[in-house]
C-alpha atoms as a PDB file:
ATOM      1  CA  UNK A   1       5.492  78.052 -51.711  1.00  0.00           C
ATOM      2  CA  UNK A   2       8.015  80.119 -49.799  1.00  0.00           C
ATOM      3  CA  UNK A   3      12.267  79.568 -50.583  1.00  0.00           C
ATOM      4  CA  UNK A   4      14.355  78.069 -48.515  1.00  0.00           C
ATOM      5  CA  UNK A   5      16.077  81.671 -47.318  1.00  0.00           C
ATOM      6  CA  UNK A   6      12.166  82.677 -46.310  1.00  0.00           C
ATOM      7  CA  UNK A   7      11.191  80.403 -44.172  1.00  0.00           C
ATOM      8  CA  UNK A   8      14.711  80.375 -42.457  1.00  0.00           C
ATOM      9  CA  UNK A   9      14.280  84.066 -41.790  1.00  0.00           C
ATOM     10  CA  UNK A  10      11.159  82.777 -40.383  1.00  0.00           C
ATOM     11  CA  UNK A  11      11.901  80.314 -37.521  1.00  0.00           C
ATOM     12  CA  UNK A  12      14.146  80.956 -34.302  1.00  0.00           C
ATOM     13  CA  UNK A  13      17.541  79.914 -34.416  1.00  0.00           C
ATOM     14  CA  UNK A  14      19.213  77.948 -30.970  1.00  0.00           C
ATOM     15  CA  UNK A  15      20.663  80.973 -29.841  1.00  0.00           C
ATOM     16  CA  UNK A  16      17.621  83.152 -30.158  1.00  0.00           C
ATOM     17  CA  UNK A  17      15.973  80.236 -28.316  1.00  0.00           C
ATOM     18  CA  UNK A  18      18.279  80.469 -25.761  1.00  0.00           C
ATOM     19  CA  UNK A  19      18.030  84.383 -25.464  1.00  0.00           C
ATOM     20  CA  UNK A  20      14.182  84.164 -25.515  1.00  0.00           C
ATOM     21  CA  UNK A  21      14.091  81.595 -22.703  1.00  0.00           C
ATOM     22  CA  UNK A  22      16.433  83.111 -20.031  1.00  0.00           C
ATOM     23  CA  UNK A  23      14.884  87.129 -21.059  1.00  0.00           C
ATOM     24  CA  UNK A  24      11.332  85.619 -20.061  1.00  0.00           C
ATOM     25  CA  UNK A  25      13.021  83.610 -17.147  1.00  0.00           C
ATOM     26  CA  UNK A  26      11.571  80.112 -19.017  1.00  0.00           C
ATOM     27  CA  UNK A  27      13.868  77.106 -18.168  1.00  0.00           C
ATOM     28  CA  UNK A  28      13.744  74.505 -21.194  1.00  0.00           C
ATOM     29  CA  UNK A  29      14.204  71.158 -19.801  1.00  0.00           C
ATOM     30  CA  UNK A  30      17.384  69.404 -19.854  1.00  0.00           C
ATOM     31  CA  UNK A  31      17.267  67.061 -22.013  1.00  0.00           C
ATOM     32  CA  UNK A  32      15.761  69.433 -25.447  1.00  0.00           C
ATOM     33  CA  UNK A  33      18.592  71.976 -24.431  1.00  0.00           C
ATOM     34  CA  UNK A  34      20.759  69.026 -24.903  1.00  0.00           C
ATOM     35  CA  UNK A  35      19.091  68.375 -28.674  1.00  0.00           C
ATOM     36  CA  UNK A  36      18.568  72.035 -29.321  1.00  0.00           C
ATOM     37  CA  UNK A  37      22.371  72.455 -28.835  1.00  0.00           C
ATOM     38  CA  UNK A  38      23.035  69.891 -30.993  1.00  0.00           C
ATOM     39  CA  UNK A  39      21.324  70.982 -33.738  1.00  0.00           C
ATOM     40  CA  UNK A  40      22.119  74.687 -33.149  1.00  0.00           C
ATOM     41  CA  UNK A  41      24.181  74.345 -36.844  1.00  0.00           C
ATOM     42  CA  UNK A  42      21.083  73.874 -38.548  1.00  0.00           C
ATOM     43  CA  UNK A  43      18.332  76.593 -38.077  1.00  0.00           C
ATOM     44  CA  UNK A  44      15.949  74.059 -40.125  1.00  0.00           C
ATOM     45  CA  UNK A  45      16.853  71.120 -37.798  1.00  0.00           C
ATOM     46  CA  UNK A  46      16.191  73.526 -34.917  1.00  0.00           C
ATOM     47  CA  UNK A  47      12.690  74.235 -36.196  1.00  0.00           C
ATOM     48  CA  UNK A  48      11.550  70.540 -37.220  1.00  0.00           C
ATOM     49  CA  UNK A  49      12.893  69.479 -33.528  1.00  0.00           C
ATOM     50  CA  UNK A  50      10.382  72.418 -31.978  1.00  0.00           C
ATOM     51  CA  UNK A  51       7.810  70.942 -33.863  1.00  0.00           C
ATOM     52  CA  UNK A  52       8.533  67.433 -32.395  1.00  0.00           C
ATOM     53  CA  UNK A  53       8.430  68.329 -28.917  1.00  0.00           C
ATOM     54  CA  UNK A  54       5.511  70.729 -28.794  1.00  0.00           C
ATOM     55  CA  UNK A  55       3.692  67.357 -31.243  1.00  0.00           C
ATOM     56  CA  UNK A  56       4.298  65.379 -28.155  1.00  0.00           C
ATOM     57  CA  UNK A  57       3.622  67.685 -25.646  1.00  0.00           C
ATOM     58  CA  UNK A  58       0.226  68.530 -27.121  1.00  0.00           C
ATOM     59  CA  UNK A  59      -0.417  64.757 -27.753  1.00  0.00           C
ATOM     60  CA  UNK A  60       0.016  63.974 -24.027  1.00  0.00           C
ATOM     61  CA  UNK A  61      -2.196  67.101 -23.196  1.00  0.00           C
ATOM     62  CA  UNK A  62      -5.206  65.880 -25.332  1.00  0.00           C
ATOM     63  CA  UNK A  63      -4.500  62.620 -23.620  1.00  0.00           C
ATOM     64  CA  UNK A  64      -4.915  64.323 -20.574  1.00  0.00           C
ATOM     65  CA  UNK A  65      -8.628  66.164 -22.081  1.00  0.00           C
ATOM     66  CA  UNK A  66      -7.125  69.471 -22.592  1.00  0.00           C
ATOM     67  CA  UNK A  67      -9.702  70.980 -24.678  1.00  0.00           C
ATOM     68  CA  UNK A  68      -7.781  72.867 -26.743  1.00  0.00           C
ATOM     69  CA  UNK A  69      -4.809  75.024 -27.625  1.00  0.00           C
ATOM     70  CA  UNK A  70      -3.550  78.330 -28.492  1.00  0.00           C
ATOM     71  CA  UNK A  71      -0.076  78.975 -29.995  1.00  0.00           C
ATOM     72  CA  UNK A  72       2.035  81.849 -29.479  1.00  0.00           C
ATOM     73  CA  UNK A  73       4.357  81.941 -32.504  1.00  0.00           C
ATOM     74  CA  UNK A  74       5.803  84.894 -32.240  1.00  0.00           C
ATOM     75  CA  UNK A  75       5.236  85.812 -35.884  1.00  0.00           C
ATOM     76  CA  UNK A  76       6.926  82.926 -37.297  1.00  0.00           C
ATOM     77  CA  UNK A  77       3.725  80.976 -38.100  1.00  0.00           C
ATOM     78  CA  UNK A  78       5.237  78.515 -40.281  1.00  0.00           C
ATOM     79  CA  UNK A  79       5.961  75.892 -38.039  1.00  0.00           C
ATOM     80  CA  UNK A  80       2.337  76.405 -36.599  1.00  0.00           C
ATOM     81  CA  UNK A  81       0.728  76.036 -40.226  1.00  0.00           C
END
């Protein structure tokens, strides 16, 4: 099992979200910008609240009869594990 300091070094912080989304010219909606920013203190709040949304998101696409996914994780696969 990975420490703490690991898996931190691991997962995106709010402002590399924030850096990430306007250098690809991605617009995150208002409302998680709101909760991201709220967060932003807590790198390990940031990554359980990425994991929410995209739960949700792919929830509503199965819904929907997506067959399937692929996640990009930028080489921080543990919140993809």
């Amino acid at each position: 099992m990975r420490s703490a300091a690991a898996v931190r070094t691991r997962t995106l912080s709010a402002e590399q979200i924030h850096r990430f989304t306007k250098l690809c010219g991605a617009k995150l909606p208002e409302t998680v910008r709101q909760r991201i920013d709220h967060l932003a203190h807590d790198d390990e709040s940031v990554r359980k609240l990425g994991v929410e949304v995209c739960t949700e998101l792919c929830q509503r696409l199965l819904a929907y009869g997506v067959p399937g996914f692929h996640f990009y994780c930028l080489n921080r696969s543990a919140s993809c594990a």
